[in-house]
Protein backbone atom coordinates (compact mmCIF):
# COMPACT_ATOMS: atom_id res chain seq x y z
CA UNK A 1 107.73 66.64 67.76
CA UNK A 2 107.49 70.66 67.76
CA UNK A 3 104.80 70.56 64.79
CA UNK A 4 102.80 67.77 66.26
CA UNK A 5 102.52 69.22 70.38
CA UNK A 6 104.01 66.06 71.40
CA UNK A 7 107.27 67.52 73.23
CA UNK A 8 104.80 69.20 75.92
CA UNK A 9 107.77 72.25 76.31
CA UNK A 10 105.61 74.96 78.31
CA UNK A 11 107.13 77.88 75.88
CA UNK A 12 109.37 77.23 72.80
CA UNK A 13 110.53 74.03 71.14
CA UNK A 14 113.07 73.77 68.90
CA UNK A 15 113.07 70.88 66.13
CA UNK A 16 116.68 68.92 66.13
CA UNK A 17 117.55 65.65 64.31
CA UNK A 18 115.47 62.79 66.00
CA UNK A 19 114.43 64.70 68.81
CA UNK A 20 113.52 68.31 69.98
CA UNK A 21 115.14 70.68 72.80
CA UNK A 22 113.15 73.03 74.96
CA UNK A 23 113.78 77.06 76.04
CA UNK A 24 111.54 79.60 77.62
CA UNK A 25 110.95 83.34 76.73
CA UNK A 26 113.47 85.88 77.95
CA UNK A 27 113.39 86.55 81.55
CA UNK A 28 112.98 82.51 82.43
CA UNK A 29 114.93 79.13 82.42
CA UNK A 30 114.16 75.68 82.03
CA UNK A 31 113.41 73.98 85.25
CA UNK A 32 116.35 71.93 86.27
CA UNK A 33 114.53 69.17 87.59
CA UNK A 34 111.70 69.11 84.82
CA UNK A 35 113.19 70.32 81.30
CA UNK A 36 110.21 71.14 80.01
CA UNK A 37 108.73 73.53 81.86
CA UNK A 38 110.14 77.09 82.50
CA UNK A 39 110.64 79.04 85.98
CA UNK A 40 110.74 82.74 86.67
CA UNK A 41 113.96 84.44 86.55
CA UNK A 42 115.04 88.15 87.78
CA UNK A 43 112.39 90.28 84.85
CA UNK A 44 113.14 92.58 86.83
CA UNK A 45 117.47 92.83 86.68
CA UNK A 46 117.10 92.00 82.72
CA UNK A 47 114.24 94.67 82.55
CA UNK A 48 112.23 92.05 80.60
CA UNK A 49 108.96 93.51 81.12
CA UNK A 50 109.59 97.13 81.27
CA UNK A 51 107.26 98.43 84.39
CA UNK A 52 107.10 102.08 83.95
CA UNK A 53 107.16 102.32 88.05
CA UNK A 54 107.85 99.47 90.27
CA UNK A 55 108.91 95.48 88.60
CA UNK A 56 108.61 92.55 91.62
CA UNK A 57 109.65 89.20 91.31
CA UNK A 58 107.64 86.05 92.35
CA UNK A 59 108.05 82.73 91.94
CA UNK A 60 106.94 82.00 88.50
CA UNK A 61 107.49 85.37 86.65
CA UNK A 62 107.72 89.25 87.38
CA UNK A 63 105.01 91.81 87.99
CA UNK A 64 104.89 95.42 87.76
CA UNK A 65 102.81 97.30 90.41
CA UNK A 66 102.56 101.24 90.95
CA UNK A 67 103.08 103.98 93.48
CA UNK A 68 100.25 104.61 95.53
CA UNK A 69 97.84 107.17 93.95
CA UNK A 70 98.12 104.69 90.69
CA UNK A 71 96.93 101.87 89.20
CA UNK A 72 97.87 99.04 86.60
CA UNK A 73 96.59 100.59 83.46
CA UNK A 74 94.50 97.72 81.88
CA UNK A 75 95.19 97.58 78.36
CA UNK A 76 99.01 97.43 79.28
CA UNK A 77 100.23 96.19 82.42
CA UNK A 78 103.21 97.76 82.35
CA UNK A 79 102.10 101.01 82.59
CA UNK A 80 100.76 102.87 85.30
CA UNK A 81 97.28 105.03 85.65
CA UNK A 82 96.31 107.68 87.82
CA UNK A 83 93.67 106.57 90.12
CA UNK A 84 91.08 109.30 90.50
CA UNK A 85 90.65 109.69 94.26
CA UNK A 86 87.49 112.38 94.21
CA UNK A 87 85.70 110.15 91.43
CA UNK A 88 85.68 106.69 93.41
CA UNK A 89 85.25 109.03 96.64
CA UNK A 90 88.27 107.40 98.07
CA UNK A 91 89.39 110.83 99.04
CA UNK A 92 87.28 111.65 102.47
CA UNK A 93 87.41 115.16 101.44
CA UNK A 94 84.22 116.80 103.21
CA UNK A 95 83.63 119.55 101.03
CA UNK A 96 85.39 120.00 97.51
CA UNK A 97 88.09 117.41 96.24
CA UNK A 98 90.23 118.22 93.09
CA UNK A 99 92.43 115.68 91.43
CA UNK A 100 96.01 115.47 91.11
CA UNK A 101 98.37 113.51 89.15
CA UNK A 102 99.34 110.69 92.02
CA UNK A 103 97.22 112.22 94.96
CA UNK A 104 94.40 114.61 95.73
CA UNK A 105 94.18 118.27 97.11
CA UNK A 106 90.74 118.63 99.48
CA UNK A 107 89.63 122.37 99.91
CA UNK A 108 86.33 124.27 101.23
CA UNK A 109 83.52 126.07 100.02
CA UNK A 110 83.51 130.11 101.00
CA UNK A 111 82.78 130.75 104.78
CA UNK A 112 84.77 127.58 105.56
CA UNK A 113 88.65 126.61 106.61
CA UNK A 114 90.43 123.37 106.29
CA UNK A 115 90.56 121.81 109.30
CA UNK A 116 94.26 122.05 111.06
CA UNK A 117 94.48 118.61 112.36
CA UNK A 118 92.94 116.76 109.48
CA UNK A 119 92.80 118.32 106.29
CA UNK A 120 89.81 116.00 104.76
CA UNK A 121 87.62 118.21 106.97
CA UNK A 122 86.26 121.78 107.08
CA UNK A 123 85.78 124.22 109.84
CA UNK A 124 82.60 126.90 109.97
CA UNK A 125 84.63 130.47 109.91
CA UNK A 126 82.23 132.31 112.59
CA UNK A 127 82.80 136.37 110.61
CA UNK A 128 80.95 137.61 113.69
CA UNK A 129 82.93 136.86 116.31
CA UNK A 130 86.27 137.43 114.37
CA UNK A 131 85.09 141.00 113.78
CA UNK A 132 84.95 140.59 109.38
CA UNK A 133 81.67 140.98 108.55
CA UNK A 134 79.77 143.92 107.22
CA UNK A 135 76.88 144.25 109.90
CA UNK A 136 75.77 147.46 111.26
CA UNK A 137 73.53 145.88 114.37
CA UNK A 138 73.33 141.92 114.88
CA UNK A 139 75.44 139.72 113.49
CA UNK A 140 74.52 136.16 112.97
CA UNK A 141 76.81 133.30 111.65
CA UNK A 142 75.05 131.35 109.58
C-alpha cells in the first residue's frame, strides 16, 4: 500500500503484513479522529525545529519568528537576520542613520544636535548666540 500511494498517510507509512500503519514526523501525531493525517504538536517543548530566537505553536505545526530589529532569514527559517533599518529607511532618522546589530543609532551632521524629545530628529546649534564661534564683528548662523 506504502509503494503504490494508496494508504493516503499525510507523512510516513509503514508496510505491515496485509495492511499498512501511519506516523507523522517528530513534533506531530496522528489525528485521533482521522488516522491518516497528522496534527501539530508542542515543536516548540521537543525543540523540533530549533528557532534560534522565538518557536510559536499553531494549530497545524510550529513557527519560529524573531525579536524585533530581525527577520526570518530566507534560506533557513530557523534562523534569524538583522533587518537593516537605514537601508529600507525604516529608521526616520533625519540626518545620518548607522546600523546596529538588532536596532539603529540616528546621529547629526556638524552644526547640528539630536533632538531631546525625539531622537530621529536634529536641532540647528545657533554658535552665535551661544557665544562659540570665531567672529570678530557679525555673526550669522547659517
Amino acid at each position: 500500500e506504502c509503494a503504490t500511494n494508496t494508504s493516503n498517510c499525510q507523512e510516513i507509512c509503514s508496510n505491515t503484513i496485509g495492511s499498512f500503519v501511519c506516523s507523522c514526523d517528530p513534533g506531530f501525531n496522528i489525528n485521533v479522529t482521522n488516522p491518516f493525517i497528522c496534527n501539530g504538536t508542542n515543536g516548540c517543548e521537543h525543540n523540533t525545529l530549533l528557532c534560534e530566537q522565538f518557536c510559536s505553536n499553531t494549530v497545524e505545526s510550529s513557527v519560529c519568528s524573531c525579536n524585533s530589529g530581525f527577520s526570518i532569514n530566507l534560506s533557513n527559517p530557523a534562523r534569524c537576520a538583522d533587518v537593516d533599518e537605514c537601508a529600507t529607511n525604516t529608521s526616520n532618522c533625519q540626518q545620518i542613520c548607522t546600523d546596529t546589530i538588532g536596532g539603529f543609532l540616528c546621529s547629526c551632521d556638524p552644526g547640528f544636535s539630536t533632538n531631546i524629545t525625539n531622537s530621529s530628529l536634529c536641532d540647528d546649534i545657533d554658535e552665535c548666540s551661544s557665544n562659540i564661534s570665531d567672529c570678530q564683528q557679525i555673526c550669522t548662523n547659517t
